[in-house]
PDB file of N, CA and C in Angstrom:
ATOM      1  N   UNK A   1      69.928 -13.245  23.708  1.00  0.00           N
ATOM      2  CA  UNK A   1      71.306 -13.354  24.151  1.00  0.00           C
ATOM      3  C   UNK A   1      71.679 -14.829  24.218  1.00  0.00           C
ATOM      4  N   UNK A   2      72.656 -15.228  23.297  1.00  0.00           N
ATOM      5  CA  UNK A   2      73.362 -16.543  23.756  1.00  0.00           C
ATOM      6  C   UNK A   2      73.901 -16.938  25.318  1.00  0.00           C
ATOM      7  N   UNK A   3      73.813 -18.087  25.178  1.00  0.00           N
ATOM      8  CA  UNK A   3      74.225 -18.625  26.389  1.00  0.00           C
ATOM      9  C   UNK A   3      75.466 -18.969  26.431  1.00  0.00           C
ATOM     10  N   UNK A   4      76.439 -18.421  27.768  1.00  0.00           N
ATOM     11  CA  UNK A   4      77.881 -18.509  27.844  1.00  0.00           C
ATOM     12  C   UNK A   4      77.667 -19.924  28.678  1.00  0.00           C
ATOM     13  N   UNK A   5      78.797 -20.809  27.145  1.00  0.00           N
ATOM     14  CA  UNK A   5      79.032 -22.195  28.031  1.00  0.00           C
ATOM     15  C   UNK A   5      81.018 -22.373  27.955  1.00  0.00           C
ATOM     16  N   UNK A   6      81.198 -22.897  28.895  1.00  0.00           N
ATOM     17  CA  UNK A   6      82.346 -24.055  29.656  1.00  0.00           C
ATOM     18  C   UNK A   6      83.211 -24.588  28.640  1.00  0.00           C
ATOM     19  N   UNK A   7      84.492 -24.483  28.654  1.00  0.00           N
ATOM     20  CA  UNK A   7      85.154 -25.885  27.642  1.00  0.00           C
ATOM     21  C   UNK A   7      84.673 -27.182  27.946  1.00  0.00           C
ATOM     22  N   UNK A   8      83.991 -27.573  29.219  1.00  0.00           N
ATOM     23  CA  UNK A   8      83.446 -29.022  29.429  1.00  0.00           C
ATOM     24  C   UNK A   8      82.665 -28.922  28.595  1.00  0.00           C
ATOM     25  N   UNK A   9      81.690 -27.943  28.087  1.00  0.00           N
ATOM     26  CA  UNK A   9      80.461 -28.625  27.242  1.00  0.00           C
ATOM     27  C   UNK A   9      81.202 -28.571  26.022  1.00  0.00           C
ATOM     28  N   UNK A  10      81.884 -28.620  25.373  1.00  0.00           N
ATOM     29  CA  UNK A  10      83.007 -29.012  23.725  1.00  0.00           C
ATOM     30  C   UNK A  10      82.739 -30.436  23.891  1.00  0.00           C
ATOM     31  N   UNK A  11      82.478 -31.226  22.676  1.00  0.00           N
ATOM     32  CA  UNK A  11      82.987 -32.573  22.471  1.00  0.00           C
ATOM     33  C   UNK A  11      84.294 -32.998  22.624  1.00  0.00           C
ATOM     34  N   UNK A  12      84.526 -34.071  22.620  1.00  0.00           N
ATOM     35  CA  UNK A  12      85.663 -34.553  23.084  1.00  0.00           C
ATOM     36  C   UNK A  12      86.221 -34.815  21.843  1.00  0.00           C
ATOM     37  N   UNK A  13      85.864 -35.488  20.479  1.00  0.00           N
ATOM     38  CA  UNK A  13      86.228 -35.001  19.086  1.00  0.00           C
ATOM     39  C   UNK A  13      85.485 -34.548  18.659  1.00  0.00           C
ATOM     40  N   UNK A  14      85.464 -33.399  17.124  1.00  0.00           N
ATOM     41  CA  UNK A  14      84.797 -33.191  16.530  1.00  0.00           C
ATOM     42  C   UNK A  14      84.890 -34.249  15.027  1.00  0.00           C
ATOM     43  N   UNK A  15      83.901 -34.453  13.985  1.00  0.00           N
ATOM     44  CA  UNK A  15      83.916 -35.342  13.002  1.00  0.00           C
ATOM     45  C   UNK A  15      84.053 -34.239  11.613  1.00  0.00           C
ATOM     46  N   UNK A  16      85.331 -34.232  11.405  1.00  0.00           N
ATOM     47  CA  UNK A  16      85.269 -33.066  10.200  1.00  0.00           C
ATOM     48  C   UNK A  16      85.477 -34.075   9.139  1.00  0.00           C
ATOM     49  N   UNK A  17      85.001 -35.535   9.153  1.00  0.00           N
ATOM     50  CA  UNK A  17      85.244 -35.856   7.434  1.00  0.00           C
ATOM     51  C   UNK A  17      84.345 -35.360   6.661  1.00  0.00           C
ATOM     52  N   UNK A  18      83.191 -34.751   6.927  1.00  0.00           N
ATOM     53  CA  UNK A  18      81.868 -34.466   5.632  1.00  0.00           C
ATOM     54  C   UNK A  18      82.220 -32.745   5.383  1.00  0.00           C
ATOM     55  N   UNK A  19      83.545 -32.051   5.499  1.00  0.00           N
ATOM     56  CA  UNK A  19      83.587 -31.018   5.818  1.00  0.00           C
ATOM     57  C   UNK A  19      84.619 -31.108   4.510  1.00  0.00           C
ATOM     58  N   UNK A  20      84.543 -29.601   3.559  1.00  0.00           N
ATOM     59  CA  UNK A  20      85.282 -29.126   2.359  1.00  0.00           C
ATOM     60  C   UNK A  20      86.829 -28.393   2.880  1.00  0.00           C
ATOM     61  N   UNK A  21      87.532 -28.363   1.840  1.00  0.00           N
ATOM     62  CA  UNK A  21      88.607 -28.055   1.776  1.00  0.00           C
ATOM     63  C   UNK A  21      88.297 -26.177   2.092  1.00  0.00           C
ATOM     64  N   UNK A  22      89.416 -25.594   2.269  1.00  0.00           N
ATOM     65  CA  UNK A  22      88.928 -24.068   2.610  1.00  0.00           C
ATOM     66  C   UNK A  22      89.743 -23.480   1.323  1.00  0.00           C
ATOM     67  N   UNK A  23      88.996 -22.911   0.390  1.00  0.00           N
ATOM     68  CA  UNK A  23      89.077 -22.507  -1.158  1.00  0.00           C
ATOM     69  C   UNK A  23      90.101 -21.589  -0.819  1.00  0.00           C
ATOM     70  N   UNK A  24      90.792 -20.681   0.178  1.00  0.00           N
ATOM     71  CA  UNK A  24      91.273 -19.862   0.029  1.00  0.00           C
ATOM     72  C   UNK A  24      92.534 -19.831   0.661  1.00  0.00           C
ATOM     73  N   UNK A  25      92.706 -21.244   0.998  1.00  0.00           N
ATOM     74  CA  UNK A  25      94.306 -21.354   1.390  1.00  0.00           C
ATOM     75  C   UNK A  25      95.030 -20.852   0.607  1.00  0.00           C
ATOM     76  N   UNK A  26      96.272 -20.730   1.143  1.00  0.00           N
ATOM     77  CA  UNK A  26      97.244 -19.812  -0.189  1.00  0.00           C
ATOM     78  C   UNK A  26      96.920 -18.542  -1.117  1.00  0.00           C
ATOM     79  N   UNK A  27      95.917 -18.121  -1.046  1.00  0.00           N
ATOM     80  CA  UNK A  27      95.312 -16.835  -1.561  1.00  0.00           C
ATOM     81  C   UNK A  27      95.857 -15.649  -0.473  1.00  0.00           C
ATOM     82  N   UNK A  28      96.663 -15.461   0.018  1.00  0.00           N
ATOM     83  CA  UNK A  28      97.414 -14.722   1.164  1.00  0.00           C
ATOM     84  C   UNK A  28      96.806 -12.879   0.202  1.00  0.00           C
ATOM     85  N   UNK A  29      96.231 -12.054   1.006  1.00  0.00           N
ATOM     86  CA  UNK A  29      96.322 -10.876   0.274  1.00  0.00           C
ATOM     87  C   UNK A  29      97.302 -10.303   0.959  1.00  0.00           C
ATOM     88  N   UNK A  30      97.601  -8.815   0.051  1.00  0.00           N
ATOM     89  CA  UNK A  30      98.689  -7.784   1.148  1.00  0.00           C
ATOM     90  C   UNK A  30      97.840  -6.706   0.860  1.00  0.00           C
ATOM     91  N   UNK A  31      97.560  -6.514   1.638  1.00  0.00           N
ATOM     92  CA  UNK A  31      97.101  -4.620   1.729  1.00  0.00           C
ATOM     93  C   UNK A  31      98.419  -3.529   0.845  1.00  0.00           C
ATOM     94  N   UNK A  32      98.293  -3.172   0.331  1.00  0.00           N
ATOM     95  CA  UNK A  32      98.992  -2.160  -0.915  1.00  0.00           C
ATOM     96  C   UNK A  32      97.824  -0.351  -0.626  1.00  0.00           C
ATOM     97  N   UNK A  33      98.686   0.608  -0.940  1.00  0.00           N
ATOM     98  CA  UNK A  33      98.496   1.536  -1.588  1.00  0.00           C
ATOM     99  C   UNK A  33      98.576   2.399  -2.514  1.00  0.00           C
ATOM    100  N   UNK A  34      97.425   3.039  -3.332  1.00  0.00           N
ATOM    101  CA  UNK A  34      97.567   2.754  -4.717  1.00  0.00           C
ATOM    102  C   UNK A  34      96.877   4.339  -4.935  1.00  0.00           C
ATOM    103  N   UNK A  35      97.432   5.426  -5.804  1.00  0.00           N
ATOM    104  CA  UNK A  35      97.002   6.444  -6.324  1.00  0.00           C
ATOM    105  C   UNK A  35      95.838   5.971  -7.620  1.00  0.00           C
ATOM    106  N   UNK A  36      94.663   5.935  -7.301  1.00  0.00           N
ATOM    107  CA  UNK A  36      93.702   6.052  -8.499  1.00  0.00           C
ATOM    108  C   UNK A  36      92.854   7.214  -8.999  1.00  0.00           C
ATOM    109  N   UNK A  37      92.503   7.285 -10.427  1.00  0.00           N
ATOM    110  CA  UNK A  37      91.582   8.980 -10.613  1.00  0.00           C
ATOM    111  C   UNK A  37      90.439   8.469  -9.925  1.00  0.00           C
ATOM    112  N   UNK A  38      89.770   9.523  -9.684  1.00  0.00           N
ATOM    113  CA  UNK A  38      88.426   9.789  -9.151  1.00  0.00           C
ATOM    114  C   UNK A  38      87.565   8.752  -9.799  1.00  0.00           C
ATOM    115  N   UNK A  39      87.525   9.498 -11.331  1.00  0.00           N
ATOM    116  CA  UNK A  39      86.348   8.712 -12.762  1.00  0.00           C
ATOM    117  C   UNK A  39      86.400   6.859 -12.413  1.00  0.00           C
ATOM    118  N   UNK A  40      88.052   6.424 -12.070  1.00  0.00           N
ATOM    119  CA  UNK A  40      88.065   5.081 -12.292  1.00  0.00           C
ATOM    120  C   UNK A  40      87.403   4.716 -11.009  1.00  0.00           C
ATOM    121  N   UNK A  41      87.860   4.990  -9.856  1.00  0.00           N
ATOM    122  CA  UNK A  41      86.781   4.359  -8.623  1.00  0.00           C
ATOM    123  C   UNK A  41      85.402   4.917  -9.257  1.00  0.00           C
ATOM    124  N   UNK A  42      84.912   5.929  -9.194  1.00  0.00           N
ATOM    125  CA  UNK A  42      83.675   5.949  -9.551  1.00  0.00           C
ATOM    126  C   UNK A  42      82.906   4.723 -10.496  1.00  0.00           C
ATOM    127  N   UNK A  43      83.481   4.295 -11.513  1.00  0.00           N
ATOM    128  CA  UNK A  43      83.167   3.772 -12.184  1.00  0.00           C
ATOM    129  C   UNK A  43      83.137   1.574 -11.599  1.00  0.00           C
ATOM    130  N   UNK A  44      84.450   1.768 -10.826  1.00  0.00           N
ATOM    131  CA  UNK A  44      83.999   0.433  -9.732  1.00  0.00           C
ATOM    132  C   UNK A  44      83.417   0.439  -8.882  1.00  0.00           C
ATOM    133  N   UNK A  45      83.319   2.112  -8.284  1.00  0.00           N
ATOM    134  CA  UNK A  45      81.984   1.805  -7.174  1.00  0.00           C
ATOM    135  C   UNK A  45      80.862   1.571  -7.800  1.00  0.00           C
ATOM    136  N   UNK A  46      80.684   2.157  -8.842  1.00  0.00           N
ATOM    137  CA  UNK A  46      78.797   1.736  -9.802  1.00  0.00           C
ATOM    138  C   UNK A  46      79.120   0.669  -9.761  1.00  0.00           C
ATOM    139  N   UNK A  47      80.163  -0.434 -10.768  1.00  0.00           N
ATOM    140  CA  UNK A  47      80.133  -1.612 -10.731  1.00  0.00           C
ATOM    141  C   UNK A  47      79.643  -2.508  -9.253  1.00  0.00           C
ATOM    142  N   UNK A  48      80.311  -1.899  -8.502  1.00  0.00           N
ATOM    143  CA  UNK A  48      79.811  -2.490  -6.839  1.00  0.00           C
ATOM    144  C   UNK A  48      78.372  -2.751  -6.501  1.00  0.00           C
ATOM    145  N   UNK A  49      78.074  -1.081  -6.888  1.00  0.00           N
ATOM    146  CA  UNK A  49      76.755  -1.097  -6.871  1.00  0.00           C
ATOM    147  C   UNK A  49      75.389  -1.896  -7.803  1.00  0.00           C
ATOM    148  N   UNK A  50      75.827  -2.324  -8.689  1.00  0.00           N
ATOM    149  CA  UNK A  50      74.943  -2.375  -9.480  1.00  0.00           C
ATOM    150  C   UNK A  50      75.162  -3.950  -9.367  1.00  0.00           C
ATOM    151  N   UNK A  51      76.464  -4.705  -8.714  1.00  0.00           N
ATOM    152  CA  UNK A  51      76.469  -5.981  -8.979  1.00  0.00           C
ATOM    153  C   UNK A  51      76.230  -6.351  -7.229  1.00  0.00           C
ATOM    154  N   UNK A  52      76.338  -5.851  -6.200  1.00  0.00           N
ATOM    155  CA  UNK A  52      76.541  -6.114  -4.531  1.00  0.00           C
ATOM    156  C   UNK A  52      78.069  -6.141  -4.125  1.00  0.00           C
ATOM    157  N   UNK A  53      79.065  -6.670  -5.388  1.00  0.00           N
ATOM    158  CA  UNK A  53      80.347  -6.824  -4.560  1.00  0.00           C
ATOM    159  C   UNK A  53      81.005  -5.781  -4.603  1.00  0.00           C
ATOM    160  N   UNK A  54      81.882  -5.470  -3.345  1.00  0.00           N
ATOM    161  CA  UNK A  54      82.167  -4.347  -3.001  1.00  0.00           C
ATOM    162  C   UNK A  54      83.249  -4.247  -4.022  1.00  0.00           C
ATOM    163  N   UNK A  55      83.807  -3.126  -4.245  1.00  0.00           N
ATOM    164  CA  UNK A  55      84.257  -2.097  -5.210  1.00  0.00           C
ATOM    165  C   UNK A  55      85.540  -2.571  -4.970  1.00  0.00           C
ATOM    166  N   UNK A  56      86.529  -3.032  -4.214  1.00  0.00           N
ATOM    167  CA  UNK A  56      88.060  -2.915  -3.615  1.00  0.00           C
ATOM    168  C   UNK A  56      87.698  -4.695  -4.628  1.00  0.00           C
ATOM    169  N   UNK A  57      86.550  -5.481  -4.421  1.00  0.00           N
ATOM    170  CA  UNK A  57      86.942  -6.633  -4.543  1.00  0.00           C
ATOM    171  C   UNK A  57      86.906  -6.893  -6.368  1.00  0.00           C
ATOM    172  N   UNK A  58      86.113  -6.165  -6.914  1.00  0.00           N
ATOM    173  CA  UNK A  58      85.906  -6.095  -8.662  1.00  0.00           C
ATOM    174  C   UNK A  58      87.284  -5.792  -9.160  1.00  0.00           C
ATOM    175  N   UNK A  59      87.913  -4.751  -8.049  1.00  0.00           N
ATOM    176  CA  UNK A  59      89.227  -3.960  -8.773  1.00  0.00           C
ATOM    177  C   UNK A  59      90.508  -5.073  -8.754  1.00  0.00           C
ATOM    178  N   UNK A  60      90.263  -6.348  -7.869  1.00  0.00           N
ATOM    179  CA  UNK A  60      91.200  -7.124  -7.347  1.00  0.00           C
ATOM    180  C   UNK A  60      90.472  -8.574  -8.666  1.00  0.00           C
ATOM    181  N   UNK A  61      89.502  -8.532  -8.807  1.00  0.00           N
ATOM    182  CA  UNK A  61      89.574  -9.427  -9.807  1.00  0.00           C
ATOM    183  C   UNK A  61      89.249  -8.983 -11.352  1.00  0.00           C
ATOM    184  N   UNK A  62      89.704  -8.140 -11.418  1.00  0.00           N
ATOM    185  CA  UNK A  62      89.985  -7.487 -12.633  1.00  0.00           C
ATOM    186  C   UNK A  62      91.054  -7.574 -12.872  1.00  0.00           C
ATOM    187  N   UNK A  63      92.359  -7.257 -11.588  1.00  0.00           N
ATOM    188  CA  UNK A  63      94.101  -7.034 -12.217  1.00  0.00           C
ATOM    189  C   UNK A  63      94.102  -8.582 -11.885  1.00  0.00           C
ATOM    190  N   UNK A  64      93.694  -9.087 -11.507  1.00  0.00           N
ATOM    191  CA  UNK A  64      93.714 -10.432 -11.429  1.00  0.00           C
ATOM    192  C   UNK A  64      93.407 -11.360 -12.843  1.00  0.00           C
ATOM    193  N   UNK A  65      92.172 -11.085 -13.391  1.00  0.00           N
ATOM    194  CA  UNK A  65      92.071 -11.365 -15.078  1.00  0.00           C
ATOM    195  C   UNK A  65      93.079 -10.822 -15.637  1.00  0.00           C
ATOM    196  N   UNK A  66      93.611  -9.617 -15.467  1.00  0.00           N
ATOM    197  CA  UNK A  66      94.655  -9.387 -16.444  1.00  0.00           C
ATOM    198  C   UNK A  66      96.179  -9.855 -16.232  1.00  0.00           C
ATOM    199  N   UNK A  67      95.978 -10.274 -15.217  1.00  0.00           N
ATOM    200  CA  UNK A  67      97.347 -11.110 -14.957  1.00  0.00           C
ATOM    201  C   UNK A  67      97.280 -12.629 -15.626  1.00  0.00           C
ATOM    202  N   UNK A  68      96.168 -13.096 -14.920  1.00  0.00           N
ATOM    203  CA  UNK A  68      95.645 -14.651 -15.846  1.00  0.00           C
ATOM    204  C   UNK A  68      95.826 -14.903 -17.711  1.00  0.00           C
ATOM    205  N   UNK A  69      95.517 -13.528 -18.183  1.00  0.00           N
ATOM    206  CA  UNK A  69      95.486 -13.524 -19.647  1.00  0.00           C
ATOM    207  C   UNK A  69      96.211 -12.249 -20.306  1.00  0.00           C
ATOM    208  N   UNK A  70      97.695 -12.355 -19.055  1.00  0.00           N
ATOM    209  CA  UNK A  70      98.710 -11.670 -19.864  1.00  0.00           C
ATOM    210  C   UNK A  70      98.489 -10.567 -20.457  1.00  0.00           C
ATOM    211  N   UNK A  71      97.594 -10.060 -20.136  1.00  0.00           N
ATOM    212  CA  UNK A  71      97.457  -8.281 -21.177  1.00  0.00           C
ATOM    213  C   UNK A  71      98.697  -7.658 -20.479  1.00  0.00           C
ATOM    214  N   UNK A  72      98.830  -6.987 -22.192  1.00  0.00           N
ATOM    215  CA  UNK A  72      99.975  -5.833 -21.994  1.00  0.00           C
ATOM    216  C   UNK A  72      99.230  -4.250 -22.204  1.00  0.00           C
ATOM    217  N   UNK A  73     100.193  -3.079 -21.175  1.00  0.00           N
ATOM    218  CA  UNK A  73      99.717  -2.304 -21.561  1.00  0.00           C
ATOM    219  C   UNK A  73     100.091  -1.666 -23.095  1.00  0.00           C
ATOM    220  N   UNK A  74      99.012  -0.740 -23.731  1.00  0.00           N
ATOM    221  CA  UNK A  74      99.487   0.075 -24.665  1.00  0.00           C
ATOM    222  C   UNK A  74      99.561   1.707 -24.429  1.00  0.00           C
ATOM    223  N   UNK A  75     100.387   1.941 -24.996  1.00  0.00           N
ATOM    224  CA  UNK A  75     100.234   3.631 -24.656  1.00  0.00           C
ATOM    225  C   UNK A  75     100.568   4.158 -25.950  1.00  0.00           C
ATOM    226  N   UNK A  76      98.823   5.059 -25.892  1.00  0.00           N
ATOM    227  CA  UNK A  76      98.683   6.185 -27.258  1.00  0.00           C
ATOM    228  C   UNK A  76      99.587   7.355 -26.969  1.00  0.00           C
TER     229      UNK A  76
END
């Protein structure tokens, strides 16, 4: 069990110059809901599985590549 300490024990500054920028400023998500088939999650949950990243996050950088490189849809 950690030990509960005091705002007295805080430094009086902290030194954040050796400290990085935070990569994900401006990356704001929105939660959306979205009708998908069965087959296609299935097929990002394996991806999930087989790579560790979860399944919601492959599907988000996937429409994300296809936004980056402009694909259009086609319909047979």
């Amino acid at each position: 069990m950690s030990e509960v300490r005091s705002i007295e024990d805080m430094p009086v500054e902290v030194d954040f110059s050796g400290s990085a920028p935070n990569p994900y400023i401006g990356k704001v998500r929105r939660r959306v809901t979205i009708n998908i088939d069965s087959e296609t999650i299935d097929y990002f949950k394996a991806e999930a599985a087989r790579t560790g990243v979860p399944y919601q996050t492959i599907i988000n950088m996937y429409l994300n590549q296809c936004r980056i490189e402009k694909k259009r849809l086609t319909f047979a």
